[in-house]
PDB file of N, CA and C in Angstrom:
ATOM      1  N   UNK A   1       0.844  -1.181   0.000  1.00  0.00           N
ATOM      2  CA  UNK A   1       0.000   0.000   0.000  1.00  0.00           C
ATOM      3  C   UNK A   1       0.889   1.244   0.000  1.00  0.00           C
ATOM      4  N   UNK A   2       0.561   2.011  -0.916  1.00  0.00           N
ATOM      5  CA  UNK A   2       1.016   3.590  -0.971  1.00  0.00           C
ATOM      6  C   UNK A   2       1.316   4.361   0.025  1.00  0.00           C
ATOM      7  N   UNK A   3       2.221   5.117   0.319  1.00  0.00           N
ATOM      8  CA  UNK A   3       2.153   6.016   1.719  1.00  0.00           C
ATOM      9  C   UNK A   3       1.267   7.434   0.752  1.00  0.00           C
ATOM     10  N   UNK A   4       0.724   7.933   2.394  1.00  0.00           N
ATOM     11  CA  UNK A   4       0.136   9.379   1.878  1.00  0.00           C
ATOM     12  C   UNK A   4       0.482  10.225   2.755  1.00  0.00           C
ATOM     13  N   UNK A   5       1.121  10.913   1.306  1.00  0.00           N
ATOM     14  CA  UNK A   5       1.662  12.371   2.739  1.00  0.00           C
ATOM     15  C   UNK A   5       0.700  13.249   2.634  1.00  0.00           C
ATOM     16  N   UNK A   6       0.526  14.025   4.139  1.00  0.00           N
ATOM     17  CA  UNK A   6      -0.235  15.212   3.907  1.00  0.00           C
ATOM     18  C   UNK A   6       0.468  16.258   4.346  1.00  0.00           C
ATOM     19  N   UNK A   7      -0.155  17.255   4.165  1.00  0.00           N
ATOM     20  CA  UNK A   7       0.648  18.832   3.729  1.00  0.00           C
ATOM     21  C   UNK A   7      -0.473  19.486   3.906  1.00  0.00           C
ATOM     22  N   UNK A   8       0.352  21.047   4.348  1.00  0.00           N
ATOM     23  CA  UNK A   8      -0.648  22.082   4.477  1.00  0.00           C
ATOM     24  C   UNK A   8       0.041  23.233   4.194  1.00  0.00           C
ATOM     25  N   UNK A   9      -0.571  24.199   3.871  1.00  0.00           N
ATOM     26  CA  UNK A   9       0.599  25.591   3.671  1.00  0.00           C
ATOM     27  C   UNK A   9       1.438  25.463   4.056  1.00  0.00           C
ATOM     28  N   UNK A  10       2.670  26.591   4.315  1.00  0.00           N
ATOM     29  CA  UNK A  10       3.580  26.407   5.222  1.00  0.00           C
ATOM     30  C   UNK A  10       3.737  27.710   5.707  1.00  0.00           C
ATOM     31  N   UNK A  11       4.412  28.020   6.915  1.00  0.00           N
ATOM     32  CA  UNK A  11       4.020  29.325   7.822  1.00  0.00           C
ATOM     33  C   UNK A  11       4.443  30.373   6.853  1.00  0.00           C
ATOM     34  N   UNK A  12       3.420  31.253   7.286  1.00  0.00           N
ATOM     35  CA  UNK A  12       3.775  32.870   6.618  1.00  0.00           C
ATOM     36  C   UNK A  12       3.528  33.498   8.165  1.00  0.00           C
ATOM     37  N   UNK A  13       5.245  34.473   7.613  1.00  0.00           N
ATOM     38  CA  UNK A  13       5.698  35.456   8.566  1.00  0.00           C
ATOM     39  C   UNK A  13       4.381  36.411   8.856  1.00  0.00           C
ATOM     40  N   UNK A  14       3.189  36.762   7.811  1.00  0.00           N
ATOM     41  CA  UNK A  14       2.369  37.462   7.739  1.00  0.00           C
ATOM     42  C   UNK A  14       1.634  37.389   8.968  1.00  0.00           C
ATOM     43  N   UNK A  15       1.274  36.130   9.049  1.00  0.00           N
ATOM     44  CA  UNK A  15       0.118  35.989  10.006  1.00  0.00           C
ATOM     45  C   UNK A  15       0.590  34.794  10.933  1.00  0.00           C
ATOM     46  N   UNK A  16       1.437  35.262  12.133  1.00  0.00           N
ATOM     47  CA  UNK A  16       2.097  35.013  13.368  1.00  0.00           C
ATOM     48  C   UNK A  16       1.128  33.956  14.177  1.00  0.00           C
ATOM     49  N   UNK A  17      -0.226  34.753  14.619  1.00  0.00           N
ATOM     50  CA  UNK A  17      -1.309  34.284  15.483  1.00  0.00           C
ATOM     51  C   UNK A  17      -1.586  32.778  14.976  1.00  0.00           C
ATOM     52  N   UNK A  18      -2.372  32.112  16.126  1.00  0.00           N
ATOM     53  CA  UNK A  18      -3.055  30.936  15.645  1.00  0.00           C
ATOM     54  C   UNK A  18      -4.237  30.625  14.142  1.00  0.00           C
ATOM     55  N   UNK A  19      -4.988  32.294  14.927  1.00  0.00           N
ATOM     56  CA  UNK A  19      -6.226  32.566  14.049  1.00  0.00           C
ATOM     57  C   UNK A  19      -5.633  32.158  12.369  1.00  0.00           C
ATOM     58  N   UNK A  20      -6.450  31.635  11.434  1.00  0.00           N
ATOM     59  CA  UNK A  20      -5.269  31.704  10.381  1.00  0.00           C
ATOM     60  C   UNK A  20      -6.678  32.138   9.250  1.00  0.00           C
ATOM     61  N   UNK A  21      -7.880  32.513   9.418  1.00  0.00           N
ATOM     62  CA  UNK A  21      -9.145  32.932   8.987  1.00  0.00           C
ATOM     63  C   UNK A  21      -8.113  34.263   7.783  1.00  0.00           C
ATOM     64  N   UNK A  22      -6.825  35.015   8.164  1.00  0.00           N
ATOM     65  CA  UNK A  22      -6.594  35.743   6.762  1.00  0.00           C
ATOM     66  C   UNK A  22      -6.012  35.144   6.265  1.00  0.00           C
ATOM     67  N   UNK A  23      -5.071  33.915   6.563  1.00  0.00           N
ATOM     68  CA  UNK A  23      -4.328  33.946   6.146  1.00  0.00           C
ATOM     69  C   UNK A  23      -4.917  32.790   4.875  1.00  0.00           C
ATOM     70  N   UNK A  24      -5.926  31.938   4.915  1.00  0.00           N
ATOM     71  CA  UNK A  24      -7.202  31.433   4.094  1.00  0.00           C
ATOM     72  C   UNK A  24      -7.428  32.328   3.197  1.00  0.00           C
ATOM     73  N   UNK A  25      -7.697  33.533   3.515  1.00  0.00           N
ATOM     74  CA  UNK A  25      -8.066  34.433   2.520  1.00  0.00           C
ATOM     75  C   UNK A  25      -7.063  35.065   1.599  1.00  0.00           C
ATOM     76  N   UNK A  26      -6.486  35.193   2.305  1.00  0.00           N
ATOM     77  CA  UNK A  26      -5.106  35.821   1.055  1.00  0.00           C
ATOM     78  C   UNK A  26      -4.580  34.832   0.466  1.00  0.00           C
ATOM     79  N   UNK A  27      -4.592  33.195   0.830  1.00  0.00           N
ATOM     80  CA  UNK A  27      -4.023  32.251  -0.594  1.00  0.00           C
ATOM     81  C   UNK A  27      -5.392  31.990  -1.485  1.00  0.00           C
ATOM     82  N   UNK A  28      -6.549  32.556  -0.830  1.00  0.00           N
ATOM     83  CA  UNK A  28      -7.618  31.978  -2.042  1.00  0.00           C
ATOM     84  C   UNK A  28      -7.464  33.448  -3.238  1.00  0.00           C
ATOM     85  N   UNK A  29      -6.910  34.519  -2.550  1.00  0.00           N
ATOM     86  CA  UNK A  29      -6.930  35.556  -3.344  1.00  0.00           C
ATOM     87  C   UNK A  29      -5.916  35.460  -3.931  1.00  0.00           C
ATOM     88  N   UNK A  30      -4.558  34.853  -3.389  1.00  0.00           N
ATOM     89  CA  UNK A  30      -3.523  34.812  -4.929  1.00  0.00           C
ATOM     90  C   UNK A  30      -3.611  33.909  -5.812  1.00  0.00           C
ATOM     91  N   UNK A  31      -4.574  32.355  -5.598  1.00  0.00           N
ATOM     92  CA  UNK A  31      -4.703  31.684  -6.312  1.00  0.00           C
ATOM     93  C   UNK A  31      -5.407  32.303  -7.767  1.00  0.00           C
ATOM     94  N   UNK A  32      -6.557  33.204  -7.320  1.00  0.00           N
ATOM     95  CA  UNK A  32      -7.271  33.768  -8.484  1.00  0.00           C
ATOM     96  C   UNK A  32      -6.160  34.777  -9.174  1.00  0.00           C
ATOM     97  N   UNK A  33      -5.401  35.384  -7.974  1.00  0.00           N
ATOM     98  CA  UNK A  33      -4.737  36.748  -8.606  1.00  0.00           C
ATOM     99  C   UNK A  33      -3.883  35.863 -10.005  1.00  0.00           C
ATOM    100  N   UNK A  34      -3.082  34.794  -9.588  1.00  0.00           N
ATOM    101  CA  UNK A  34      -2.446  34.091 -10.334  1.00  0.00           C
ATOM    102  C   UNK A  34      -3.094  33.616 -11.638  1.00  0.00           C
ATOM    103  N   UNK A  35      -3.987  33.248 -11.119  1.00  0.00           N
ATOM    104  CA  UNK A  35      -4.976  32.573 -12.508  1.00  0.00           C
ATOM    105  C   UNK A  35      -5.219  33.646 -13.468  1.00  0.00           C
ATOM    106  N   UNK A  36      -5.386  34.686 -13.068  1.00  0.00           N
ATOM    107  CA  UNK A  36      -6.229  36.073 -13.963  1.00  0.00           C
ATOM    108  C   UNK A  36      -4.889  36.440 -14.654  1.00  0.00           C
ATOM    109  N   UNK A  37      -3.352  36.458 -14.186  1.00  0.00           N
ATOM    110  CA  UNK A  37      -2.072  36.543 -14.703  1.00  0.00           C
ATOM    111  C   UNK A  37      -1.882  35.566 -15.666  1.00  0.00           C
ATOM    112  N   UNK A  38      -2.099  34.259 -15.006  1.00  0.00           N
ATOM    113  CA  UNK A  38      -1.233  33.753 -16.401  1.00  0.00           C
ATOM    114  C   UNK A  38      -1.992  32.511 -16.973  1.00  0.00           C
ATOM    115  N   UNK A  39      -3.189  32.661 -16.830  1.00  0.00           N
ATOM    116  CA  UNK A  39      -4.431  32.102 -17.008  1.00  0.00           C
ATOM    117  C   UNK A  39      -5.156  30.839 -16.659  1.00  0.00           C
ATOM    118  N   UNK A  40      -6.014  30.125 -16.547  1.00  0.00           N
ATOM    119  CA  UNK A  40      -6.343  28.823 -16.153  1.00  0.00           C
ATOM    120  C   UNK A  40      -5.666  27.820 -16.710  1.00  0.00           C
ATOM    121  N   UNK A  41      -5.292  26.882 -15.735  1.00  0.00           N
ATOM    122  CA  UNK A  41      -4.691  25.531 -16.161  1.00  0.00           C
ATOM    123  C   UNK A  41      -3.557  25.825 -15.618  1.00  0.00           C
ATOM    124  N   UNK A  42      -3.039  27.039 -15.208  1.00  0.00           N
ATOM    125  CA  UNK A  42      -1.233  27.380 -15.583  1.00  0.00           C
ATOM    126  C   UNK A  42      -0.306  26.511 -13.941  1.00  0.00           C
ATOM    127  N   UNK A  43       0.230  26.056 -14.320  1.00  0.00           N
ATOM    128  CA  UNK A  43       0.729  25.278 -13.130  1.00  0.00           C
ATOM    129  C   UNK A  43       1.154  25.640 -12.207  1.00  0.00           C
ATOM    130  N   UNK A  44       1.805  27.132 -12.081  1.00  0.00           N
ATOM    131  CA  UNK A  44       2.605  27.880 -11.169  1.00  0.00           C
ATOM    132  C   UNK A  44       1.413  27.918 -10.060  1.00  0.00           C
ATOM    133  N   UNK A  45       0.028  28.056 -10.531  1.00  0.00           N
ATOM    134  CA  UNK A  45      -0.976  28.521  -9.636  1.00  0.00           C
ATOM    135  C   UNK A  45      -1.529  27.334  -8.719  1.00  0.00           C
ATOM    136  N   UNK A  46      -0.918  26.123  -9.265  1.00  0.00           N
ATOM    137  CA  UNK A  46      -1.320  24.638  -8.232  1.00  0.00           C
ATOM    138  C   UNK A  46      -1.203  24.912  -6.444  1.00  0.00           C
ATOM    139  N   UNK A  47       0.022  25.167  -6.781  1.00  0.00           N
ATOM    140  CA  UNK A  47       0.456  25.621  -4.955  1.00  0.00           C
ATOM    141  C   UNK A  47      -0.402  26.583  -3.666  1.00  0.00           C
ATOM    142  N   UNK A  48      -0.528  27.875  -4.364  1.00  0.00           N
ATOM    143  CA  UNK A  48      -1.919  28.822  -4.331  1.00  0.00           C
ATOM    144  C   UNK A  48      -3.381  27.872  -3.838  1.00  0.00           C
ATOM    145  N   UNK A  49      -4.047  27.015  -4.959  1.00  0.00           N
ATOM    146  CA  UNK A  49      -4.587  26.413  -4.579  1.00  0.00           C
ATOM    147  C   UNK A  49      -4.993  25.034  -3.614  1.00  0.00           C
ATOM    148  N   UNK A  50      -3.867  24.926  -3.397  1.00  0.00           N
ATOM    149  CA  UNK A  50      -3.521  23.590  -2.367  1.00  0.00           C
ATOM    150  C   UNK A  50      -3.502  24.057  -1.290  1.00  0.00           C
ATOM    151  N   UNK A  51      -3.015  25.102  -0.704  1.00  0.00           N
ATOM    152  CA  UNK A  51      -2.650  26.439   0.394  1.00  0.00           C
ATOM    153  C   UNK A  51      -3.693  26.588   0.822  1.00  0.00           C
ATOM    154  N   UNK A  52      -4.906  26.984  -0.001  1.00  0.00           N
ATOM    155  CA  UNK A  52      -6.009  27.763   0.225  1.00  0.00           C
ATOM    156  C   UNK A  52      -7.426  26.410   0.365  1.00  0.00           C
ATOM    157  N   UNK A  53      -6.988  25.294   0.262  1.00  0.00           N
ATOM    158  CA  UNK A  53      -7.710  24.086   0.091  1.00  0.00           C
ATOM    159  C   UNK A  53      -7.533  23.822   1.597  1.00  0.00           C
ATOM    160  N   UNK A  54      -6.132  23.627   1.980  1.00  0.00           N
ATOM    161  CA  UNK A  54      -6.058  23.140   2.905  1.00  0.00           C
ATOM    162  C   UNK A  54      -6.714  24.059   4.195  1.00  0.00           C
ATOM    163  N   UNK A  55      -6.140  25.406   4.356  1.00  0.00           N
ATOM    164  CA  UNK A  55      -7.111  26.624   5.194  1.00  0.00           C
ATOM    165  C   UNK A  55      -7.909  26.710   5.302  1.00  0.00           C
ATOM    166  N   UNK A  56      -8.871  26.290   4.202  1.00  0.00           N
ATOM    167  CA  UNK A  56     -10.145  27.632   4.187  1.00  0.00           C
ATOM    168  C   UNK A  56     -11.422  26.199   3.980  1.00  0.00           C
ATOM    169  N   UNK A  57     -12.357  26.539   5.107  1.00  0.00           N
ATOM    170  CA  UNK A  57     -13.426  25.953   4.939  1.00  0.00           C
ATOM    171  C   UNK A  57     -13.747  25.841   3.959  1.00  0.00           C
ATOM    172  N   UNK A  58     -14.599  24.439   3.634  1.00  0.00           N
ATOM    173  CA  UNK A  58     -15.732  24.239   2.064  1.00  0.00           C
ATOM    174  C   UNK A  58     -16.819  25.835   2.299  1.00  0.00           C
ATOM    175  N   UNK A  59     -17.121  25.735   3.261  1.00  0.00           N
ATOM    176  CA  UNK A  59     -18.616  26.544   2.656  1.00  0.00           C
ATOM    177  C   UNK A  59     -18.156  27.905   2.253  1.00  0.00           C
ATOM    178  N   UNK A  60     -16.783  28.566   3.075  1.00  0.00           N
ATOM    179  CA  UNK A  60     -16.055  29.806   2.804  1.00  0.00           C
ATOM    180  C   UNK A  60     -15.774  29.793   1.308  1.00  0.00           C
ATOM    181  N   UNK A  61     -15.267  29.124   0.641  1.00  0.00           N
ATOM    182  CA  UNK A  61     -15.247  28.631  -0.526  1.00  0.00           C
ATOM    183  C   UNK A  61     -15.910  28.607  -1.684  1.00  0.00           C
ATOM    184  N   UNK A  62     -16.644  28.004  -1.169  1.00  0.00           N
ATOM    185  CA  UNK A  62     -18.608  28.515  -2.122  1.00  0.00           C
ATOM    186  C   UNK A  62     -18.814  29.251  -1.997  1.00  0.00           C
ATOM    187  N   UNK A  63     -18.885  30.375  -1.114  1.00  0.00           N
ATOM    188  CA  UNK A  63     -19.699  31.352  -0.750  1.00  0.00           C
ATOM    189  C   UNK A  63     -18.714  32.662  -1.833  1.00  0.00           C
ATOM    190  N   UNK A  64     -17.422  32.366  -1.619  1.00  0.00           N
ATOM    191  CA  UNK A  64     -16.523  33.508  -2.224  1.00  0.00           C
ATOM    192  C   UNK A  64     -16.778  33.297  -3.510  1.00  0.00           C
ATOM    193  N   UNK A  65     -16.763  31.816  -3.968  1.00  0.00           N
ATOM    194  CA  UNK A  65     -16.905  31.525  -5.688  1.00  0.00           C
ATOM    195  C   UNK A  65     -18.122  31.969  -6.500  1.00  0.00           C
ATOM    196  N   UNK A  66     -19.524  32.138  -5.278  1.00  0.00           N
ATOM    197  CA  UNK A  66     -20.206  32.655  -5.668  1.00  0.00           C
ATOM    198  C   UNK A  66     -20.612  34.002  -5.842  1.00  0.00           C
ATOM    199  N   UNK A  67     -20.378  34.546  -4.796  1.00  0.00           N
ATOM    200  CA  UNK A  67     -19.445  36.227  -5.142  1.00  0.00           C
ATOM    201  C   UNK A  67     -18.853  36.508  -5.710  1.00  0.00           C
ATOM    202  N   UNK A  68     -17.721  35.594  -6.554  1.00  0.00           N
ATOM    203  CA  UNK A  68     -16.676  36.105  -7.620  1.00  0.00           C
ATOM    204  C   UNK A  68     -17.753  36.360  -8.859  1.00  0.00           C
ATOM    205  N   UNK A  69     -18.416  34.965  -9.101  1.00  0.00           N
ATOM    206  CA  UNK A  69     -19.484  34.950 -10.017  1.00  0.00           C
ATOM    207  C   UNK A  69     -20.572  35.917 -10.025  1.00  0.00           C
ATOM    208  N   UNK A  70     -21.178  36.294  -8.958  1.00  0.00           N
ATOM    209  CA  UNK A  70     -22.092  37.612  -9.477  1.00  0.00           C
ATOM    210  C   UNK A  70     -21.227  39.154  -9.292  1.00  0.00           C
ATOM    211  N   UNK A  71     -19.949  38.986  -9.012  1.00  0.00           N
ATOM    212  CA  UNK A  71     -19.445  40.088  -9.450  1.00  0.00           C
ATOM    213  C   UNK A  71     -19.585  40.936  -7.572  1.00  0.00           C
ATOM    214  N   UNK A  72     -19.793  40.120  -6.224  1.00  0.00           N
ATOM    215  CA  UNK A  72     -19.913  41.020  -5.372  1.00  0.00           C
ATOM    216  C   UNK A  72     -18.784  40.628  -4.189  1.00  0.00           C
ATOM    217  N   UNK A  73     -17.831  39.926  -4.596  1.00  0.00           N
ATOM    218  CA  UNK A  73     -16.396  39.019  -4.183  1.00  0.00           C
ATOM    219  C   UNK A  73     -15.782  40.335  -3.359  1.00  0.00           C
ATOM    220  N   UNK A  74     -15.615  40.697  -1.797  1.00  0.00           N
ATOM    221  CA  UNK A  74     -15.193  42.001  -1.209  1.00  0.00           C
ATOM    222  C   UNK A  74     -13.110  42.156  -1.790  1.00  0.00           C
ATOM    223  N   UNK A  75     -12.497  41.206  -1.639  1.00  0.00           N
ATOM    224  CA  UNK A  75     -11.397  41.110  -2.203  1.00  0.00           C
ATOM    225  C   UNK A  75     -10.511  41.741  -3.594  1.00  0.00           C
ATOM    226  N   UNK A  76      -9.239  42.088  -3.612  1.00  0.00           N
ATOM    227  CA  UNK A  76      -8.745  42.853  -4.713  1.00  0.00           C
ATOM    228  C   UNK A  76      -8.348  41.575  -5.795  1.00  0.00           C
ATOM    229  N   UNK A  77      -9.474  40.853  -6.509  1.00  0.00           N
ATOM    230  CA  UNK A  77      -8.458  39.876  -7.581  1.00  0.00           C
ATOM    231  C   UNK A  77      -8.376  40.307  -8.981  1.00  0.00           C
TER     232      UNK A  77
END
């Protein structure tokens, strides 16, 4: 049987505290920032999204994707 590693971001100097609720938010925002740069599919942006997978609640998730989609997303992407 396969080993499985797991992984999660890795510390940013940014956000010191336990709380890590920005620090969720700022990899779901460079994942897009990235994507809108160098467009969907682009691989550099995998990491971004793995970061922000591992942080950030499912429903936080939906809720932002659906805000991106009607255009009312509070974030700079």
């Amino acid at each position: 049987m396969a080993e499985i590693e797991l992984k999660t971001a890795p510390a940013d100097f940014r956000f010191p505290t336990t709380n890590q609720t920005r620090h969720c938010f700022t990899r779901y925002v460079e994942f897009h920032r990235c994507l809108a740069a160098k467009g969907d599919g682009a691989t550099e942006c995998e990491r971004f999204a793995k970061y922000y997978r591992s942080l950030c609640p499912g429903e936080w998730v939906e809720k932002w994707n659906e805000q991106r989609e009607n255009g009312t997303f509070p974030g700079p992407i």
